[in-house]
Protein backbone atom coordinates (compact mmCIF):
# COMPACT_ATOMS: atom_id res chain seq x y z
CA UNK A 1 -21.14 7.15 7.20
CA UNK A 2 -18.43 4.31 6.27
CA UNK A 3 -15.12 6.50 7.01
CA UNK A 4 -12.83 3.74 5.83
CA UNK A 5 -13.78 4.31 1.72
CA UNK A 6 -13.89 7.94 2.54
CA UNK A 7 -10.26 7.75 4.52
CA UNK A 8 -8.97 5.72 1.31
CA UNK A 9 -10.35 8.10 -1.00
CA UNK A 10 -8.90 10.95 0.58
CA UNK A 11 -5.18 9.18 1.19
CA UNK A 12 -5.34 8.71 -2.67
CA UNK A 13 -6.28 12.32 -4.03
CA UNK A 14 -3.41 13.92 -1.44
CA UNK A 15 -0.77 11.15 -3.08
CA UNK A 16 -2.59 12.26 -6.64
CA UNK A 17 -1.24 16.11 -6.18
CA UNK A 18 2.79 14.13 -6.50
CA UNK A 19 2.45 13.60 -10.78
CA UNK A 20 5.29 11.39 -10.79
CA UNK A 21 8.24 9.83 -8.95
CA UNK A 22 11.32 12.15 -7.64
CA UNK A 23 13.87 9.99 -8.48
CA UNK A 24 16.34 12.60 -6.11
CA UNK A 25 13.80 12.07 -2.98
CA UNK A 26 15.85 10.25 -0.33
CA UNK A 27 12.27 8.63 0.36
CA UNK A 28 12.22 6.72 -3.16
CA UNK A 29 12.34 3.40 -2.95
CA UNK A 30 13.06 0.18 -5.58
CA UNK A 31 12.38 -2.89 -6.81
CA UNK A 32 12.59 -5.40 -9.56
CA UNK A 33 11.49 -8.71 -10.40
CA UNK A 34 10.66 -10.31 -13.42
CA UNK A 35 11.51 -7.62 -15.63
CA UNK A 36 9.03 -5.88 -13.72
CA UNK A 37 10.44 -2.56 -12.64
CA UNK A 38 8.77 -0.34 -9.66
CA UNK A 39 10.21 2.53 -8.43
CA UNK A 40 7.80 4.63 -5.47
CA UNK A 41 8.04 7.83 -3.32
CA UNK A 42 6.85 7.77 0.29
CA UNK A 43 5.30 11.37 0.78
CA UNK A 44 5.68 11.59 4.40
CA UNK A 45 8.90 11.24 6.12
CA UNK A 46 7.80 10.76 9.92
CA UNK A 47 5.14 8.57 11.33
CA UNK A 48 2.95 8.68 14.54
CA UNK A 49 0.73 6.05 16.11
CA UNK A 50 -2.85 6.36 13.21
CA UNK A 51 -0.78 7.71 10.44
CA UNK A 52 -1.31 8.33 6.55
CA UNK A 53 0.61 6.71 4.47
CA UNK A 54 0.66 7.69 0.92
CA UNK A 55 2.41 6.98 -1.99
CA UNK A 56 3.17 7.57 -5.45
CA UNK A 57 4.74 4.55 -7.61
CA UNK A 58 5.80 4.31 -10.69
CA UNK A 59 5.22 0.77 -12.95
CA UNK A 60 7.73 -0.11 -15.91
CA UNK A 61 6.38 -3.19 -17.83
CA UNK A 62 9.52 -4.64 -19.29
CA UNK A 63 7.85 -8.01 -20.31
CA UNK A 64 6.07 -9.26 -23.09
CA UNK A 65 3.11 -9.52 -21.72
CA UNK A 66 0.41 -7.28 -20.30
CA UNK A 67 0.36 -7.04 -16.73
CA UNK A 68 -2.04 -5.97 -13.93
CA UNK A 69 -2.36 -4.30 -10.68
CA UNK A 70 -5.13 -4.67 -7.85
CA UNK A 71 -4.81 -0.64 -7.68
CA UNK A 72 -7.84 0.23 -5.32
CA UNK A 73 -6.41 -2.66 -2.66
CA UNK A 74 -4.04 -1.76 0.07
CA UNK A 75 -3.18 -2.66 3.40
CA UNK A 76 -0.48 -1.51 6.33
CA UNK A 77 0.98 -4.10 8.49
CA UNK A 78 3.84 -3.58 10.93
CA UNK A 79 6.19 -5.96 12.39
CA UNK A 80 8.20 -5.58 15.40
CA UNK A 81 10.95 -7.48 15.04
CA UNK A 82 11.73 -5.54 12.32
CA UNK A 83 10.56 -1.99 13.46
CA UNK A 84 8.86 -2.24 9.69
CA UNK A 85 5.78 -0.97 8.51
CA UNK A 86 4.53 -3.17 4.92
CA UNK A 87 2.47 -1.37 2.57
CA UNK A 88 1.02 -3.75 0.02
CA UNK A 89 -0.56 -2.56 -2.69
CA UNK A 90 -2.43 -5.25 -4.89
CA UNK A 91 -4.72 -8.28 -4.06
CA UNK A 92 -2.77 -11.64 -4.23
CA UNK A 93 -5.30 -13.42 -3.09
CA UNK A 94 -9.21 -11.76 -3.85
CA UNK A 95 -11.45 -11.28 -1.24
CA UNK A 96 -14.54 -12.57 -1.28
CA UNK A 97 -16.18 -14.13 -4.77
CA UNK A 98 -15.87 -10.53 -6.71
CA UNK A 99 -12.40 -9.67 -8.71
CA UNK A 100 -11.38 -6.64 -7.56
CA UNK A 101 -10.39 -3.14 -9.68
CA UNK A 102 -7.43 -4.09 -11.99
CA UNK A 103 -5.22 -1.78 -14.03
CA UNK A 104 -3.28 -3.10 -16.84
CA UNK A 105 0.12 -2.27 -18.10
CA UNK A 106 0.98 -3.03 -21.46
CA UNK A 107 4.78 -4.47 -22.71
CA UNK A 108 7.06 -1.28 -22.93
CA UNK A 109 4.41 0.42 -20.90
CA UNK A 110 4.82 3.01 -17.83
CA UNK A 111 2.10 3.52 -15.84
CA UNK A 112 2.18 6.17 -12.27
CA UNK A 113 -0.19 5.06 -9.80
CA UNK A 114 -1.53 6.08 -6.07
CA UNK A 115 -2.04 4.43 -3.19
CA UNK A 116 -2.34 4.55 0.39
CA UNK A 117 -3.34 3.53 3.92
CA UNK A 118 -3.47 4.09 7.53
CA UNK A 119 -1.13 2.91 10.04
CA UNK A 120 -2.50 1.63 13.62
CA UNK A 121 -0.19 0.65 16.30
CA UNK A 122 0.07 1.14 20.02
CA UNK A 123 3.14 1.91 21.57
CA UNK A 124 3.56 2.52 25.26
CA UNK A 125 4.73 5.23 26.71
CA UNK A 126 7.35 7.14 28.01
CA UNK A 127 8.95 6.05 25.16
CA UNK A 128 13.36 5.53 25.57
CA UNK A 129 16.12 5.51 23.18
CA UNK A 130 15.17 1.64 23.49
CA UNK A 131 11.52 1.76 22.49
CA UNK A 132 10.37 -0.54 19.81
CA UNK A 133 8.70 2.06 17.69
CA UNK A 134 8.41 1.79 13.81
CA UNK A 135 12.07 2.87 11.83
CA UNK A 136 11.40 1.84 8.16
CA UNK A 137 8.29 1.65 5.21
CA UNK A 138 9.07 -1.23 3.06
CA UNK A 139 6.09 -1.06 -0.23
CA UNK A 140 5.12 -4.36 -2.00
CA UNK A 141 3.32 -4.44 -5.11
CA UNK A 142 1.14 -7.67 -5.31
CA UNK A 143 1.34 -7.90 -10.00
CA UNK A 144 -0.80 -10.09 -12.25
CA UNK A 145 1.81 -11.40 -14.44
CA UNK A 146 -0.76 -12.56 -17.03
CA UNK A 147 -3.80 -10.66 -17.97
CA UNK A 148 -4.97 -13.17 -20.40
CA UNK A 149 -7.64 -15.02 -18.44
CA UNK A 150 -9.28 -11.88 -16.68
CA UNK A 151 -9.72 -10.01 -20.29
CA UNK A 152 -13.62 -10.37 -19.85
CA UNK A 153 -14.09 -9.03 -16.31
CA UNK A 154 -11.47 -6.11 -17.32
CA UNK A 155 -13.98 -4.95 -19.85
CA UNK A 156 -16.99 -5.49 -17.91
CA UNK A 157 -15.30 -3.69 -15.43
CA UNK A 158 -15.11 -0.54 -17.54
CA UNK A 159 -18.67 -0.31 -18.78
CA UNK A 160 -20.01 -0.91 -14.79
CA UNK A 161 -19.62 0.28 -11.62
CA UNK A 162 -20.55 -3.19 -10.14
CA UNK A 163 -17.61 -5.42 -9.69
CA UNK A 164 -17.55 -8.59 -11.83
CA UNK A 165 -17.51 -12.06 -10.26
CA UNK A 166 -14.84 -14.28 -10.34
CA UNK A 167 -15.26 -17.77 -10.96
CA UNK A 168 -13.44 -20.48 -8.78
CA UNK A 169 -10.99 -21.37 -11.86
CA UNK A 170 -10.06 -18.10 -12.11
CA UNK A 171 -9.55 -17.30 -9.03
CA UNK A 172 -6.82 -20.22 -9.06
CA UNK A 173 -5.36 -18.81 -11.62
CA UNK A 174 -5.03 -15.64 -10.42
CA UNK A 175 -2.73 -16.89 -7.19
CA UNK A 176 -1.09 -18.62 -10.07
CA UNK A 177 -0.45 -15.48 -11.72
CA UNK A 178 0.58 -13.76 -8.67
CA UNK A 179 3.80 -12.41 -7.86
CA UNK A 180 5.28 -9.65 -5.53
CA UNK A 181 7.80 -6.81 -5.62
CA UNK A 182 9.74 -5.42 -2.60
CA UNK A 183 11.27 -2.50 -2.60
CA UNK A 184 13.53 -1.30 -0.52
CA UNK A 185 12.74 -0.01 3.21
CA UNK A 186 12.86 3.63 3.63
CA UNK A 187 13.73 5.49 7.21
CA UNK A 188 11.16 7.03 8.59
CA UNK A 189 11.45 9.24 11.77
CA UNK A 190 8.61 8.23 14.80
CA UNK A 191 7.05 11.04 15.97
CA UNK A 192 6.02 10.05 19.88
CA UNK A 193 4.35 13.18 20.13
CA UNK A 194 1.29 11.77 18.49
CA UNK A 195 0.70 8.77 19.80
CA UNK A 196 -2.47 7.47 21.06
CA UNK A 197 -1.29 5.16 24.17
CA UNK A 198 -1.29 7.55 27.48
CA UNK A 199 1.06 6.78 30.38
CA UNK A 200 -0.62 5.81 33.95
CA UNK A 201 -0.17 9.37 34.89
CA UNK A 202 -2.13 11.06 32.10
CA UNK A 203 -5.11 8.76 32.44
CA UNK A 204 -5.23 9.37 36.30
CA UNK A 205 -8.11 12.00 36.93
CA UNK A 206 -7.53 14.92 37.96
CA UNK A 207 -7.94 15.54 41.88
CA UNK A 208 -10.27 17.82 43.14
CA UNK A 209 -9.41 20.74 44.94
């Protein structure tokens, strides 16, 4: 059994029970580009060392155009520097020769979305008030800005499960077409607790009596 789509598809129904965006939730989060207007809510407020993250975001298309969203892509990256974990949500660039699952958002349109991942990091332990350990979520949102040259995979896409090919032109133009938002980075506590690095001591075994 692959446990990755089943993982994914399990992230995205527990982020499907939040209907919309709390605007109040200290964990919502921002961002706007290109008249492009995404607000999200992180629906966990603590992380651990293989955590869920899920989310529920919330796309205003405030362009004259119809957009588009990679919305079955995701993945979680963390930098240290930064003590950030990345969500990205949305392909900008397609793997492989088959376009991924796009949603579109029409001009004046809002659309509420789900998505999610899992988080994998080690971190030694003991851990100290000096640890590097992970202290924000930022979420990017890889959009299509232009629709236009994908309309015939889009509707194959509906009438089949099998995902449609993309030619090399297109997929040119859909780097072309690419843009990201950032929002902005939420706190997030680090729970230590759950970690899966073990200090010297606990992987010792146990003496004999």
């Amino acid at each position: 059994m692959r446990l990755a789509p089943f993982i994914s598809a399990m992230l995205i129904a527990a982020a499907a029970s939040a209907a919309h965006v709390d605007m109040n939730d200290p964990r919502r989060a921002l961002g706007r580009e290109d008249n492009i207007r995404i607000d999200a809510e992180l629906l966990q407020d603590s992380l651990s060392s293989n955590s869920a993250l899920s989310v529920v975001y919330q796309v205003q298309n405030l362009t004259v155009k119809t957009i588009g969203i990679a919305d079955k892509v995701s993945d979680v990256t963390y930098d240290a520097d930064s003590a950030t974990v990345t969500l990205a949500i949305g392909a900008e660039v397609p793997a492989g020769s088959a376009m991924p699952h796009v949603i579109t958002i029409a001009p004046g349109e809002t659309r509420v979305l789900n998505a999610g991942g899992l988080l994998h990091i080690a971190v030694p332990r003991p851990s100290t008030p000096w640890s590097v350990v992970p202290r924000y979520v930022q979420i990017k949102v890889n959009v299509l800005l232009d629709v236009a040259p994908f309309a015939a995979q889009i509707a194959q896409q509906a009438k089949s499960a099998s995902a449609p090919a993309l030619p090399n032109d297109l997929f040119d133009k859909w780097i072309n077409a690419s843009d990201a938002v950032f929002l902005n980075a939420i706190p997030v506590r680090w729970n230590a607790r759950n970690d899966s690095i073990v200090d010297a001591e606990e992987r010792a075994p146990a003496r004999r009596h």
